[in-house]
C-alpha atoms as a PDB file:
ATOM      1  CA  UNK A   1       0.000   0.000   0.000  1.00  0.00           C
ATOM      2  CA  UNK A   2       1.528   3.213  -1.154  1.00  0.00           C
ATOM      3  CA  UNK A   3       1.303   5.643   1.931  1.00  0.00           C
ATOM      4  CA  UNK A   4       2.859   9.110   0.149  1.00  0.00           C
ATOM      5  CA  UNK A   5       0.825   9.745  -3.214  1.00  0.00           C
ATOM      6  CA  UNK A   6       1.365  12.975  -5.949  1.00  0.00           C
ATOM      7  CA  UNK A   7      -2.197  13.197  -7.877  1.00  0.00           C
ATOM      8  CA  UNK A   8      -1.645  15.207 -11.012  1.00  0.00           C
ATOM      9  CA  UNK A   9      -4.833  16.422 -11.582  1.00  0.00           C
ATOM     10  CA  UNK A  10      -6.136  16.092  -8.357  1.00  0.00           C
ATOM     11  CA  UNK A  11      -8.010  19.412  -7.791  1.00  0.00           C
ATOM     12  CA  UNK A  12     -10.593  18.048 -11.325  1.00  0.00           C
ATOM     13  CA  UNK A  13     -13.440  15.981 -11.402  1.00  0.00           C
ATOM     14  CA  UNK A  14     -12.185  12.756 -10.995  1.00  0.00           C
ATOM     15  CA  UNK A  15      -9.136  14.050  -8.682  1.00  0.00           C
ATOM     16  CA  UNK A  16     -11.416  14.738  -5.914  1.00  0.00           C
ATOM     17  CA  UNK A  17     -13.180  11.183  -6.380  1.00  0.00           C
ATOM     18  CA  UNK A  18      -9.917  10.120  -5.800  1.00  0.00           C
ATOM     19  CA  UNK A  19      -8.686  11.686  -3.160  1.00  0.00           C
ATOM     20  CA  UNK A  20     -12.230  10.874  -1.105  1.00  0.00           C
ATOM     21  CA  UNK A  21     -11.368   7.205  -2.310  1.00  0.00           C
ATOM     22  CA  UNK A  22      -7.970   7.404  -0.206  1.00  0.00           C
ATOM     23  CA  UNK A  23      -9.068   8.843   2.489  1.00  0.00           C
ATOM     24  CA  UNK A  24     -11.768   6.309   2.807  1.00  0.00           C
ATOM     25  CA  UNK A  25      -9.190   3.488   2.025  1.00  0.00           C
ATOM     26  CA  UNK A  26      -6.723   4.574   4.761  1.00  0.00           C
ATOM     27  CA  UNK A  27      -9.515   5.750   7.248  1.00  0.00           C
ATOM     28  CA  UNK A  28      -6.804   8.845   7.152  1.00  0.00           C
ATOM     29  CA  UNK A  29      -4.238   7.177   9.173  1.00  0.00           C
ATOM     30  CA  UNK A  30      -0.727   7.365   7.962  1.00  0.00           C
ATOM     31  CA  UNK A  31      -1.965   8.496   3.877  1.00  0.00           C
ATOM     32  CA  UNK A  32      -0.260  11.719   2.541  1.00  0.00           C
ATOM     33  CA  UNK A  33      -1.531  12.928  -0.492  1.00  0.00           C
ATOM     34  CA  UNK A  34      -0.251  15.896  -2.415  1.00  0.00           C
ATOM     35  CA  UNK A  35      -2.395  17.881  -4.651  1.00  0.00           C
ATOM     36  CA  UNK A  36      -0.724  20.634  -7.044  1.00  0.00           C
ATOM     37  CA  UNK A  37      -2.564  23.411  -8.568  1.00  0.00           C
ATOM     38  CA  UNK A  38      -1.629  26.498  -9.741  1.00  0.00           C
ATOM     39  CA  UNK A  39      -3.949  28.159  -7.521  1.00  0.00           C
ATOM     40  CA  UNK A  40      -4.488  27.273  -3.823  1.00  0.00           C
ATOM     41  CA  UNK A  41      -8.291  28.685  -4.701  1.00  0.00           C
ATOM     42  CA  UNK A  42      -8.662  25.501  -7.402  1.00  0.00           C
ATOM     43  CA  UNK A  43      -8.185  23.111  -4.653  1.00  0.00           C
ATOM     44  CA  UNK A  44     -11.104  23.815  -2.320  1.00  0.00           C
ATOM     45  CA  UNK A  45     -12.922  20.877  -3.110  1.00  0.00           C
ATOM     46  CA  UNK A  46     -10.289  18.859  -1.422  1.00  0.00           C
ATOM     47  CA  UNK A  47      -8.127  20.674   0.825  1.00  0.00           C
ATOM     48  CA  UNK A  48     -10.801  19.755   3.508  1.00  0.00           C
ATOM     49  CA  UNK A  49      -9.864  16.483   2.934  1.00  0.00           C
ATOM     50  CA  UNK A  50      -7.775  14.659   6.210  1.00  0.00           C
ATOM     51  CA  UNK A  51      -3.751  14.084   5.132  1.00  0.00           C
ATOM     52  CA  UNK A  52      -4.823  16.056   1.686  1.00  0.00           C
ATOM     53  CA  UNK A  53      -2.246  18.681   1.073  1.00  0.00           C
ATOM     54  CA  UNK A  54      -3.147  21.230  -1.753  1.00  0.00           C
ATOM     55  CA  UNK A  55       0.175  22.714  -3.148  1.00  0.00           C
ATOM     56  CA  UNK A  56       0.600  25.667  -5.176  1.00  0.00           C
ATOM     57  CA  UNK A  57       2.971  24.808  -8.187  1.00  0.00           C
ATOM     58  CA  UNK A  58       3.329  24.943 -11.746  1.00  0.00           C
ATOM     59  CA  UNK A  59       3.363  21.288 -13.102  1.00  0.00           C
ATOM     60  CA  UNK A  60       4.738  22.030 -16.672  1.00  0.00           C
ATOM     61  CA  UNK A  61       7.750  23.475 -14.834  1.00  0.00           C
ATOM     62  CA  UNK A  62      10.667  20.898 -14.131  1.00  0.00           C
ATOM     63  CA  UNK A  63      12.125  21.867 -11.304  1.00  0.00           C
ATOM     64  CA  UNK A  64       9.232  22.203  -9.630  1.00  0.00           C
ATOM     65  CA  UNK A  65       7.829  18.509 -10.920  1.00  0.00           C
ATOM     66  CA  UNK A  66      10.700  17.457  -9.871  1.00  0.00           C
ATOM     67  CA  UNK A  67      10.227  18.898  -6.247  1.00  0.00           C
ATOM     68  CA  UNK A  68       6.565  17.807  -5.965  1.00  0.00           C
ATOM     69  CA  UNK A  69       8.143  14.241  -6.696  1.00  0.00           C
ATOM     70  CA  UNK A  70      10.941  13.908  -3.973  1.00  0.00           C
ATOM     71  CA  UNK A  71      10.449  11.671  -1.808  1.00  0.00           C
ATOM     72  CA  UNK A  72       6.848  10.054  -3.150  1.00  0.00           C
ATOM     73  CA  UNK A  73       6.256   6.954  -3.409  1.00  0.00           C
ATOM     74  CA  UNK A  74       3.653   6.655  -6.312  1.00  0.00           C
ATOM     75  CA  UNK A  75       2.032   9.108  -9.016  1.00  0.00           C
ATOM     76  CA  UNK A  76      -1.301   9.606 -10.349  1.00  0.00           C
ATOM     77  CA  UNK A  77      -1.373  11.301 -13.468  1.00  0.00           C
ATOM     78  CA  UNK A  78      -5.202  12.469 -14.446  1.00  0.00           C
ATOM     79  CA  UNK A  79      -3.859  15.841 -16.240  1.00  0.00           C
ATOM     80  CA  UNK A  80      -6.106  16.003 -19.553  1.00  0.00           C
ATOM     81  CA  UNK A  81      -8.186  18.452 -21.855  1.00  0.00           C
ATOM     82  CA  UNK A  82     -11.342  17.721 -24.016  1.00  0.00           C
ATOM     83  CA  UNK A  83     -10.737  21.276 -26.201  1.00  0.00           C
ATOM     84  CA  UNK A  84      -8.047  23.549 -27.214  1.00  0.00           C
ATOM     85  CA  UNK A  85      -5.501  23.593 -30.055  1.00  0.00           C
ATOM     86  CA  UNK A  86      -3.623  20.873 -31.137  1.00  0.00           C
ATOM     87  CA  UNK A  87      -0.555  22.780 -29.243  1.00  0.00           C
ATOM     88  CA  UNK A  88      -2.469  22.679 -26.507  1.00  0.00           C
ATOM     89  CA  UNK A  89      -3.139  19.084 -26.648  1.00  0.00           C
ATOM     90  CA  UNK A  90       0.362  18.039 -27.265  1.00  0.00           C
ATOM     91  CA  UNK A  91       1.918  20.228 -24.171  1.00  0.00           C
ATOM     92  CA  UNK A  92      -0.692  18.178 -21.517  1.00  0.00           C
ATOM     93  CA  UNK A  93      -1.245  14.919 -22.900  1.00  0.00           C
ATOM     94  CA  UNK A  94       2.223  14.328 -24.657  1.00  0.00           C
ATOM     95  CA  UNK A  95       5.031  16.614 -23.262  1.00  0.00           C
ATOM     96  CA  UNK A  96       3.707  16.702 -19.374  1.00  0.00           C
ATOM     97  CA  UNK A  97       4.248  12.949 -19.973  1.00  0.00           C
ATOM     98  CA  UNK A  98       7.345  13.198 -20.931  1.00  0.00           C
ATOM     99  CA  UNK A  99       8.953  15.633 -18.632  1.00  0.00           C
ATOM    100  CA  UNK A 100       6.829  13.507 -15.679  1.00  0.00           C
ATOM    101  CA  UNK A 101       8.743  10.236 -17.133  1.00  0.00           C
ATOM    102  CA  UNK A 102      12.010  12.175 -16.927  1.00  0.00           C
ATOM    103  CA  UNK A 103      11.570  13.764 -12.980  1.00  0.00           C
ATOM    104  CA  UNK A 104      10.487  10.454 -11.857  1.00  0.00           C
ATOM    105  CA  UNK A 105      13.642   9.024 -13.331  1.00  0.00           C
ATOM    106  CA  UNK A 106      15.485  11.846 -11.751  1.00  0.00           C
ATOM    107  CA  UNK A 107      13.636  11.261  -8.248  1.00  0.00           C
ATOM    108  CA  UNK A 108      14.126   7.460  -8.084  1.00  0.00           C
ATOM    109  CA  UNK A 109       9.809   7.214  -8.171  1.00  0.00           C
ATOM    110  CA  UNK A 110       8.960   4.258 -10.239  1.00  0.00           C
ATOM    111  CA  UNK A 111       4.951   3.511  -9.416  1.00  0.00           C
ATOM    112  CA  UNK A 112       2.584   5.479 -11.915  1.00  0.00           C
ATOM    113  CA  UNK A 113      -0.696   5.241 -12.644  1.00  0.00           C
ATOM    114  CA  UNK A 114      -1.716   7.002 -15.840  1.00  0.00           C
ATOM    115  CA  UNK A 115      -5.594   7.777 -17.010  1.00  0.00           C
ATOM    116  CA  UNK A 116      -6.005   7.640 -20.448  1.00  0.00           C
ATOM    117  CA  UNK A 117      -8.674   7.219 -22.614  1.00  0.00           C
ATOM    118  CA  UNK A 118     -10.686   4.323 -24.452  1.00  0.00           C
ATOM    119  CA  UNK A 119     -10.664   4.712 -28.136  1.00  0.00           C
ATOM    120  CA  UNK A 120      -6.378   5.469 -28.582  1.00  0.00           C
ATOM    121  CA  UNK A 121      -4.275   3.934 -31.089  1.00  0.00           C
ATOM    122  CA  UNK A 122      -3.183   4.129 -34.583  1.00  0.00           C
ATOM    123  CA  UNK A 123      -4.704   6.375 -36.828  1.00  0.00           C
ATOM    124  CA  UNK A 124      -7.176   8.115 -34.818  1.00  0.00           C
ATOM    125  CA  UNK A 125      -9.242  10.715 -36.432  1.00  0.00           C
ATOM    126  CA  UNK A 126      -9.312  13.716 -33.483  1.00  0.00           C
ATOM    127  CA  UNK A 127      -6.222  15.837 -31.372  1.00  0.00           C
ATOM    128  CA  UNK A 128      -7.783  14.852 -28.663  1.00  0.00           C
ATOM    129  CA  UNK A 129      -7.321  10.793 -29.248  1.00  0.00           C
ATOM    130  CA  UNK A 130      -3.771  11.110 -31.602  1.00  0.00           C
ATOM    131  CA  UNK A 131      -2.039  13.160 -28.309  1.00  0.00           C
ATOM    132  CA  UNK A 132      -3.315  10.747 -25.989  1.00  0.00           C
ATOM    133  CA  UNK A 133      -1.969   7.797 -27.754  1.00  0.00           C
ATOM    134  CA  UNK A 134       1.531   9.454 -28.630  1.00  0.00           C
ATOM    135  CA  UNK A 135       1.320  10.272 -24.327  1.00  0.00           C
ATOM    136  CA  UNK A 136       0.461   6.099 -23.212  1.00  0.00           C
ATOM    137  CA  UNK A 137       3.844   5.808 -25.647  1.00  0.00           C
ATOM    138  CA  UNK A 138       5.576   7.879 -23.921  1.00  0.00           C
ATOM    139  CA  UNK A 139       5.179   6.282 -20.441  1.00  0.00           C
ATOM    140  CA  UNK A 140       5.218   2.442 -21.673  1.00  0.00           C
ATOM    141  CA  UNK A 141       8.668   3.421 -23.474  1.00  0.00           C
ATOM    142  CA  UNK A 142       9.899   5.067 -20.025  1.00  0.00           C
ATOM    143  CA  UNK A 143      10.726   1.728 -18.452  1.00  0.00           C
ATOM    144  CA  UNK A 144       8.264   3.040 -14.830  1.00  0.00           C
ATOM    145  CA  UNK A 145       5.972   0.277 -13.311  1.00  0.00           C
ATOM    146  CA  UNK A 146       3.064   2.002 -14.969  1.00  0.00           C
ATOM    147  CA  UNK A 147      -0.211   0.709 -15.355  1.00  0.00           C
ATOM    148  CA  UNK A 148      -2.685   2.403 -17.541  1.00  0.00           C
ATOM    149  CA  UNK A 149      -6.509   3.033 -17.261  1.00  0.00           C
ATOM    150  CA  UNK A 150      -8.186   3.870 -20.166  1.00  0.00           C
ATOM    151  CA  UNK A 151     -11.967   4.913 -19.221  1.00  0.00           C
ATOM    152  CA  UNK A 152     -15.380   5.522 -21.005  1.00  0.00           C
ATOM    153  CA  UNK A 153     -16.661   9.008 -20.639  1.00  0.00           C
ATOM    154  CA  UNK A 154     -16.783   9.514 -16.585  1.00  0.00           C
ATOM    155  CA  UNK A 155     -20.284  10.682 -15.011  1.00  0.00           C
ATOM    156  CA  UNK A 156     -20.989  11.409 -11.546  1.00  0.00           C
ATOM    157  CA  UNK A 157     -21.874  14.740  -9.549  1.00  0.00           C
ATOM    158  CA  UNK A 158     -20.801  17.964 -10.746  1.00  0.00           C
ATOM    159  CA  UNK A 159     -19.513  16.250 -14.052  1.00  0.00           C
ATOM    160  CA  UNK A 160     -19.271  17.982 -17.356  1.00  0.00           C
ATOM    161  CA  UNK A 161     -21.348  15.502 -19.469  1.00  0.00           C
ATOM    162  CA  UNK A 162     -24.563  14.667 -18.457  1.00  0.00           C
ATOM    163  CA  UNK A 163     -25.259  17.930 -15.860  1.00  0.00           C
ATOM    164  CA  UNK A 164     -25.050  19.859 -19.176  1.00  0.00           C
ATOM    165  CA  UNK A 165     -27.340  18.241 -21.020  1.00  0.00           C
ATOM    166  CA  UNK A 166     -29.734  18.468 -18.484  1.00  0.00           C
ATOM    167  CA  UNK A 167     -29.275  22.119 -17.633  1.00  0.00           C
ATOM    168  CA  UNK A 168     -29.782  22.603 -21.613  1.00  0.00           C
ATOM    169  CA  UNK A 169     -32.842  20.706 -21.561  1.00  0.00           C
ATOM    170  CA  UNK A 170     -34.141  23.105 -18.797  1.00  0.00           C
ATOM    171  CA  UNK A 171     -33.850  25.982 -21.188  1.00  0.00           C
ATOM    172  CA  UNK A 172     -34.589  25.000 -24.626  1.00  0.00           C
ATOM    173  CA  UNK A 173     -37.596  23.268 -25.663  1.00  0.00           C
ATOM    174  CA  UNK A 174     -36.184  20.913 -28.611  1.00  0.00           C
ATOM    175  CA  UNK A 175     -32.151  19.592 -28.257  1.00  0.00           C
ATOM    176  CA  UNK A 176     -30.024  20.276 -31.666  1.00  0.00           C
ATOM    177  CA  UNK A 177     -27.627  17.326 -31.297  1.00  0.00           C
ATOM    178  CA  UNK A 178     -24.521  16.316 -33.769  1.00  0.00           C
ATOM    179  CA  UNK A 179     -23.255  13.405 -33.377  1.00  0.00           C
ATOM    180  CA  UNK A 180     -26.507  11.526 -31.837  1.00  0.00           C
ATOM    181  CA  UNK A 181     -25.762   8.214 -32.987  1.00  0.00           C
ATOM    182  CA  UNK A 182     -21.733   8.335 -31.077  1.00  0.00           C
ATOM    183  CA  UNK A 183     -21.418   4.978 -29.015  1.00  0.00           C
ATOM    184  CA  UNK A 184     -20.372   5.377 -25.462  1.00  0.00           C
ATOM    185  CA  UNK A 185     -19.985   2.904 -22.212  1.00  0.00           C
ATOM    186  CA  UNK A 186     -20.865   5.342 -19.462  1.00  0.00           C
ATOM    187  CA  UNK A 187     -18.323   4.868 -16.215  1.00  0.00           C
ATOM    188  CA  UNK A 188     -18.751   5.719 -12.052  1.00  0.00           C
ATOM    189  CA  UNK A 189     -16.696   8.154 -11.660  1.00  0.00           C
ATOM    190  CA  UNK A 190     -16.298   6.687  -7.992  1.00  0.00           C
ATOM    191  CA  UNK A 191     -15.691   3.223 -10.048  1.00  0.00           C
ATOM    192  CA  UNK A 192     -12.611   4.834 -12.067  1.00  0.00           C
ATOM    193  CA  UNK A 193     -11.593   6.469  -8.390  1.00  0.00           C
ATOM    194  CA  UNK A 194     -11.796   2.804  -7.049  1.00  0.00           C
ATOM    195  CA  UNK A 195     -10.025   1.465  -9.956  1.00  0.00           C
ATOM    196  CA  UNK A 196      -7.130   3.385  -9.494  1.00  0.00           C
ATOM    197  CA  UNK A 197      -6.841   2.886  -6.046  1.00  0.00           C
ATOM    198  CA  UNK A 198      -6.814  -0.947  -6.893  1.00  0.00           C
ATOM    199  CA  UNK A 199      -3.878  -0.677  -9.563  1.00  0.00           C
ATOM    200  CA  UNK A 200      -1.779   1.496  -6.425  1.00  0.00           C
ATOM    201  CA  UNK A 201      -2.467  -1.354  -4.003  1.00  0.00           C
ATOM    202  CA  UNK A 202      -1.799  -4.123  -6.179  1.00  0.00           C
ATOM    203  CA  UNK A 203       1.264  -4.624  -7.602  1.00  0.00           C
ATOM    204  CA  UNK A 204       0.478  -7.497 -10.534  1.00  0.00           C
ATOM    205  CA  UNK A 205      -0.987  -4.814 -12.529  1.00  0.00           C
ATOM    206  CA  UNK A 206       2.022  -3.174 -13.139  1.00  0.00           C
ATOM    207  CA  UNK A 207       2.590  -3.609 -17.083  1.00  0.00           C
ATOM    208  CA  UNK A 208      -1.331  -3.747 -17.629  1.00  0.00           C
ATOM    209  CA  UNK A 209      -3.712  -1.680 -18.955  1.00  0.00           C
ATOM    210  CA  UNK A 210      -7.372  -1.897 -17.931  1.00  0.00           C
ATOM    211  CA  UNK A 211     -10.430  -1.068 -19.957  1.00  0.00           C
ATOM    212  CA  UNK A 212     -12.764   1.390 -17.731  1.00  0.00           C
ATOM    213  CA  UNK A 213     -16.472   1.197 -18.865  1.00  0.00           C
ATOM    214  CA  UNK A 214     -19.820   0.592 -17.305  1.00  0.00           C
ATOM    215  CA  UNK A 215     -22.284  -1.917 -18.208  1.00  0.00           C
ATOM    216  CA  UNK A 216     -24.116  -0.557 -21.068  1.00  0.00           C
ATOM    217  CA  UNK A 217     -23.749   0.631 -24.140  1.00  0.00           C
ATOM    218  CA  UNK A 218     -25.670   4.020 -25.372  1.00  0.00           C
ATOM    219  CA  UNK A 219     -26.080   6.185 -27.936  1.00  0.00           C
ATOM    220  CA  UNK A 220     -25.480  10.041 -27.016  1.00  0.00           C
ATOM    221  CA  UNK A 221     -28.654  10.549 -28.325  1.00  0.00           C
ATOM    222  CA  UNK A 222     -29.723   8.494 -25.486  1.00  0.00           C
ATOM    223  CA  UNK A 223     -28.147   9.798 -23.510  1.00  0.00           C
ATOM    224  CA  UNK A 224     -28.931  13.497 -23.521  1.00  0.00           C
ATOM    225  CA  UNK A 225     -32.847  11.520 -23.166  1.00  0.00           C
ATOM    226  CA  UNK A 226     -32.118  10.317 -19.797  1.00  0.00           C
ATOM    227  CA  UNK A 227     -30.152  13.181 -18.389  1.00  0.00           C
ATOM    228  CA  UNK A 228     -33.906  14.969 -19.370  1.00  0.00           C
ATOM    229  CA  UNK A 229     -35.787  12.438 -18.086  1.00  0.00           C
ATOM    230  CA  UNK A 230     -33.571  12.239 -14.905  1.00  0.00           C
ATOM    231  CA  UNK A 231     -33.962  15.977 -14.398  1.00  0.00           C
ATOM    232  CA  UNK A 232     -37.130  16.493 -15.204  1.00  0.00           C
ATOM    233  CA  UNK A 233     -37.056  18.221 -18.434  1.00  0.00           C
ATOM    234  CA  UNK A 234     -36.805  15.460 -21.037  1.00  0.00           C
ATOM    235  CA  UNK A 235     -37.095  17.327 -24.208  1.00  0.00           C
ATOM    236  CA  UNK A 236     -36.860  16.024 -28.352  1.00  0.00           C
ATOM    237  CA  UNK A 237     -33.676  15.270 -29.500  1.00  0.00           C
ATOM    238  CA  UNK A 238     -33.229  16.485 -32.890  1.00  0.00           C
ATOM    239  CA  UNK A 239     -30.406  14.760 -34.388  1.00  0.00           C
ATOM    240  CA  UNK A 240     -28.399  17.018 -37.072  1.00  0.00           C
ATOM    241  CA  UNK A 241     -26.457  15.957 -40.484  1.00  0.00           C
ATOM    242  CA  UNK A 242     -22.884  16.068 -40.612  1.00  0.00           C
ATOM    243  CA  UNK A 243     -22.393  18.865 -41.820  1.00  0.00           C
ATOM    244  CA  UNK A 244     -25.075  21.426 -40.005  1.00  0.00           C
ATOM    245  CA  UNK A 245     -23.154  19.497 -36.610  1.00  0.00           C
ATOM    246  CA  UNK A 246     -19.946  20.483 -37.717  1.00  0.00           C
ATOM    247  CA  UNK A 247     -21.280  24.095 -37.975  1.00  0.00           C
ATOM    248  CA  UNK A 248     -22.905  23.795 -34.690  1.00  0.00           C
ATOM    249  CA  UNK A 249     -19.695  22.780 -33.226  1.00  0.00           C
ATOM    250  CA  UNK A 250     -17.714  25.550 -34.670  1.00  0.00           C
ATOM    251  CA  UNK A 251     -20.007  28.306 -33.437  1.00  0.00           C
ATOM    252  CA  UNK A 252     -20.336  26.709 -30.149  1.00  0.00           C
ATOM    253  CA  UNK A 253     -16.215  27.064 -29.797  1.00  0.00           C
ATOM    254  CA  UNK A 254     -16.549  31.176 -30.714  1.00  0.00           C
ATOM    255  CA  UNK A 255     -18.332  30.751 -27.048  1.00  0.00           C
ATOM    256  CA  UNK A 256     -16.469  32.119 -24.051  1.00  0.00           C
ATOM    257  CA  UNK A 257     -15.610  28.701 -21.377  1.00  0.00           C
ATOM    258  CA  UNK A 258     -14.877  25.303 -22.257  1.00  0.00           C
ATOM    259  CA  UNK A 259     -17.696  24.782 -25.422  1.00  0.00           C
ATOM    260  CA  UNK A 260     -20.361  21.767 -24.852  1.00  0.00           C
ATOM    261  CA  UNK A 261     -19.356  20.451 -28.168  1.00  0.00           C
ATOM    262  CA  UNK A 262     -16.217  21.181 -30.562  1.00  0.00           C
ATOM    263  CA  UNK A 263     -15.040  19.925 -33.900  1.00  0.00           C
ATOM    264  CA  UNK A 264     -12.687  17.452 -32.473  1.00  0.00           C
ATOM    265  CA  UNK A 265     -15.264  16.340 -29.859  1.00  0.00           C
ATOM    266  CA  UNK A 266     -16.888  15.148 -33.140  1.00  0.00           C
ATOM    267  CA  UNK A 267     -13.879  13.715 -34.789  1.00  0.00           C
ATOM    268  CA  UNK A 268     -13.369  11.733 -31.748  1.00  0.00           C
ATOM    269  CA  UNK A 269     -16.715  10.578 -31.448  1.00  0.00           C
ATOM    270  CA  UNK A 270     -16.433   8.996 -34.914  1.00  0.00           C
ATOM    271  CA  UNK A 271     -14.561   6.049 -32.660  1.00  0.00           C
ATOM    272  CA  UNK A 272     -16.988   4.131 -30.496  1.00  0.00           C
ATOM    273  CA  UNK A 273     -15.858   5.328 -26.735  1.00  0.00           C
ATOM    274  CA  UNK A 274     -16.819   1.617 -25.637  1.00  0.00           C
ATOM    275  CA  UNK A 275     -14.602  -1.285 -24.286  1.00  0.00           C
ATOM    276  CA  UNK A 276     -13.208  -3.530 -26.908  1.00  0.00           C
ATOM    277  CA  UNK A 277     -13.420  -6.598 -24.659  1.00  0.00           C
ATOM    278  CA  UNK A 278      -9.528  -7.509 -25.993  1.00  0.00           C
ATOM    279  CA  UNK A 279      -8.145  -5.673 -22.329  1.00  0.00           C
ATOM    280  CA  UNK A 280      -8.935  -6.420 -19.181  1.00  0.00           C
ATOM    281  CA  UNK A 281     -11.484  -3.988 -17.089  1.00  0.00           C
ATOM    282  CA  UNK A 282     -13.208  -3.078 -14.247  1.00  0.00           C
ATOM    283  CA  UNK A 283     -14.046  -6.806 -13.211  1.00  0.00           C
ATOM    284  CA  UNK A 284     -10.499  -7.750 -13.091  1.00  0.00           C
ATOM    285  CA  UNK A 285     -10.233  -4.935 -10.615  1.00  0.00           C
ATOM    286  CA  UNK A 286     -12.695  -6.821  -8.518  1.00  0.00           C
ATOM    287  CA  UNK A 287     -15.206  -3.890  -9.224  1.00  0.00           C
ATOM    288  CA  UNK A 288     -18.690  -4.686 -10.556  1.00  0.00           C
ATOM    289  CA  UNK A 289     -19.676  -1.070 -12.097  1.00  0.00           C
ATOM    290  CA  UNK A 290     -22.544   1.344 -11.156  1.00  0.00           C
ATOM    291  CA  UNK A 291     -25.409   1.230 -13.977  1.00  0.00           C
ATOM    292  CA  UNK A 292     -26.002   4.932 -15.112  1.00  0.00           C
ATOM    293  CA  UNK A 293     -29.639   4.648 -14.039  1.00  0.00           C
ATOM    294  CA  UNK A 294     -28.795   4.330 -10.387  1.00  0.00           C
ATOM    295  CA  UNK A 295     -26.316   6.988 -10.027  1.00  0.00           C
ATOM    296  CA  UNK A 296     -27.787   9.563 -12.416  1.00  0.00           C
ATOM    297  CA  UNK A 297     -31.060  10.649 -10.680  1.00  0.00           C
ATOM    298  CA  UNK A 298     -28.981  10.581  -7.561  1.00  0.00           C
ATOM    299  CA  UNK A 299     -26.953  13.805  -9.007  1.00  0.00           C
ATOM    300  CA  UNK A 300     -29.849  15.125 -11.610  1.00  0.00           C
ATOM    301  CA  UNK A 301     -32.715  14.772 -10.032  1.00  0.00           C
ATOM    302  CA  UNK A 302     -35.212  15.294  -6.951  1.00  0.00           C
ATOM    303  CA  UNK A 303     -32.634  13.058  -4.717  1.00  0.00           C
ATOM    304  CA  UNK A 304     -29.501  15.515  -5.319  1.00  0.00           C
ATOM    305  CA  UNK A 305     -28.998  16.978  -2.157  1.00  0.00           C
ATOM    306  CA  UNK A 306     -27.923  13.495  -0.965  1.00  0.00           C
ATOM    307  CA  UNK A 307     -23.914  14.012  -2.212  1.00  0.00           C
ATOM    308  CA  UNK A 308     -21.565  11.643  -4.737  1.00  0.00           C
ATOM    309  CA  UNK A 309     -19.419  10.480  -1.506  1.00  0.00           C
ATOM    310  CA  UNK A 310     -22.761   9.070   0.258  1.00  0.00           C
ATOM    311  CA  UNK A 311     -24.016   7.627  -2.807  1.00  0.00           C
ATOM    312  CA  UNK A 312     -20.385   5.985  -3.481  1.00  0.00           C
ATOM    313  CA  UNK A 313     -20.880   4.170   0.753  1.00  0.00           C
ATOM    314  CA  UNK A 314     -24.076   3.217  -1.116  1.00  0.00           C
ATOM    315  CA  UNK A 315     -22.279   1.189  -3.561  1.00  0.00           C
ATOM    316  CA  UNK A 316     -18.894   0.532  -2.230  1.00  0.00           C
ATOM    317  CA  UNK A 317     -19.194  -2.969  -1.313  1.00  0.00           C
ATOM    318  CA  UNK A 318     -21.263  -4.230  -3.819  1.00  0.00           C
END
C-alpha cells in the first residue's frame, strides 16, 4: 500500500473522487496525499480532505515537478483536456508525460498510474485521441511500473457531461444534437476512483492496462434523453447531419468557457468510446460497475442533495 501519493490532476473531477477514495481506504491514518494546482483557490474541493495537502505549483515546470516528486512513493497522473488547439493538446497529454517520465527518473519514483482514454491507437481521427496515444507511448517506453486506465466518458456529480445536457434541456424546448448516434460505455466516476486505487495497491498490474467502462452501451442521443428524463425536463432530440453538426460545433467554440461540443469532440466521437473486450477492465479490478440509471437521478434529479461520496458508501461494497 503506497502511503505518500502525488495526484496530477487532483483538484478536477475525478481528482477529488480520488482523493475521497484514499481517504476512505486509509480511514486517514498514515496516507499523505499531495495535490498541485496552480492556484491554492482551485483546490477547495479537497483541501478539507484529512492528510490532503493542496500545493501551489506549476506542473509544466521541471524543477518544480521534480520537487513535488521527492520523496513520493507513487504518481497519479489524471492531467487532460477535451478542447483547445492541437498545441495545446500536445503540451498536456504528450510533453507533461514526458517531462513527468524524466523527474520520476530523476527522483528514483517508479509507481505510476496514468488515465487515459478508451478509443487510442493508430490512426485516430481527433487531437484529442492522436495526443493521448503518442502520451500512453511515452510512459510504456519510459521503463516506470506504470499501469494504464483507459476509461469511457466519466459521469458522476458535478460532471461535465450529463449535468449539461440536463441544464440545456431546462432551457430550450427541442435539443439540436450532432453526433446523436456516437457509441459510449458510461463509467462511475467513484468506479474509475476505485479502480485506481486498486492498480496502487496491487502490484500485478504493473505492465497492464485496464479497460474502464460501465455496463451498457448508449447512444449520445440516449443519452442526452435520460439526463432529461432524470432531471425532469426530457425534451426532443433532434439529431443534425454532418455537416449542419460540424457548424454547430464551430459556433459553439466562438463561445467564451470550455464549449459543450467542438469539432474534435466530433472527430473523436467517430470512434466508439466503448470497451473492446480484448483488455482487461473493471471486473479484473474486482469492481462490478454502477449502472447509469442508479447513479444519475442521484446527481440530476429530486434526490440531489444526498452528495456523490454518500451515494459511493451506497455502492462501495457491492
Amino acid at each position: 500500500m503506497f502511503r505518500n501519493v502525488l495526484i496530477l490532476g487532483g483538484t478536477g473531477f475525478v481528482g477529488q473522487a480520488l482523493c475521497e477514495a484514499l481517504v476512505e481506504r486509509s480511514g486517514g491514518a498514515g496516507m499523505r496525499i499531495a495535490v498541485p494546482t496552480r492556484q491554492l483557490a482551485h483546490g477547495k474541493n479537497v483541501q478539507f480532505l484529512p492528510t490532503v495537502e493542496v500545493v501551489e505549483a506549476n506542473i509544466h515546470d521541471d524543477a518544480q515537478l521534480a520537487r513535488l516528486l521527492t520523496g513520493r512513493d507513487a504518481v497519479v497522473n489524471l492531467v487532460a483536456i477535451l478542447n483547445g488547439t492541437p498545441s495545446a493538446f500536445e503540451r498536456v497529454h504528450v510533453e507533461l508525460p514526458r517531462r513527468l517520465a524524466a523527474a520520476m527518473k530523476t527522483t528514483g519514483v517508479r509507481r505510476l498510474v496514468h488515465v487515459s482514454a478508451l478509443g487510442v491507437g493508430p490512426d485516430v481521427p481527433s487531437n484529442y485521441l492522436r495526443t493521448k496515444t503518442a502520451g500512453e507511448q511515452v510512459l510504456t517506453q519510459a521503463g516506470l511500473d506504470l499501469t494504464v486506465l483507459r476509461p469511457s466518458v466519466i459521469f458522476g456529480s458535478n460532471d461535465r457531461f450529463l449535468s449539461l445536457f440536463a441544464l440545456m434541456q431546462s432551457l430550450l424546448p427541442v435539443v439540436p444534437l450532432a453526433g446523436a448516434q456516437a457509441r459510449f460505455q458510461p463509467v462511475w466516476v467513484m468506479d474509475v476512483a476505485r479502480a485506481i486505487v486498486r492498480c496502487l495497491d496491487d502490484a500485478s498490474t504493473v505492465g497492464q492496462t485496464y479497460e474502464c467502462a460501465g455496463p451498457r452501451e448508449y447512444t449520445l442521443a440516449e443519452l442526452v434523453k435520460l439526463a432529461g428524463r432524470c432531471s425532469g425536463h426530457e425534451r426532443p432530440v433532434f439529431a443534425l447531419p454532418d455537416a449542419i453538426g460540424r457548424l454547430q460545433a464551430a459556433v459553439m467554440e466562438l463561445a467564451p468557457g470550455q464549449p459543450l461540443m467542438s469539432r474534435d469532440n466530433l472527430e473523436s466521437m467517430r470512434v466508439p468510446n466503448v470497451a473492446t473486450g480484448k483488455l482487461p477492465g473493471l471486473a479484473e479490478l474486482g469492481i462490478h460497475p454502477a449502472p447509469l440509471e442508479a447513479i444519475a437521478p442521484t446527481y440530476l434529479g429530486p434526490a440531489r442533495g444526498c452528495g456523490r461520496f454518500n451515494v459511493w458508501r451506497a455502492h462501495a461494497r457491492r
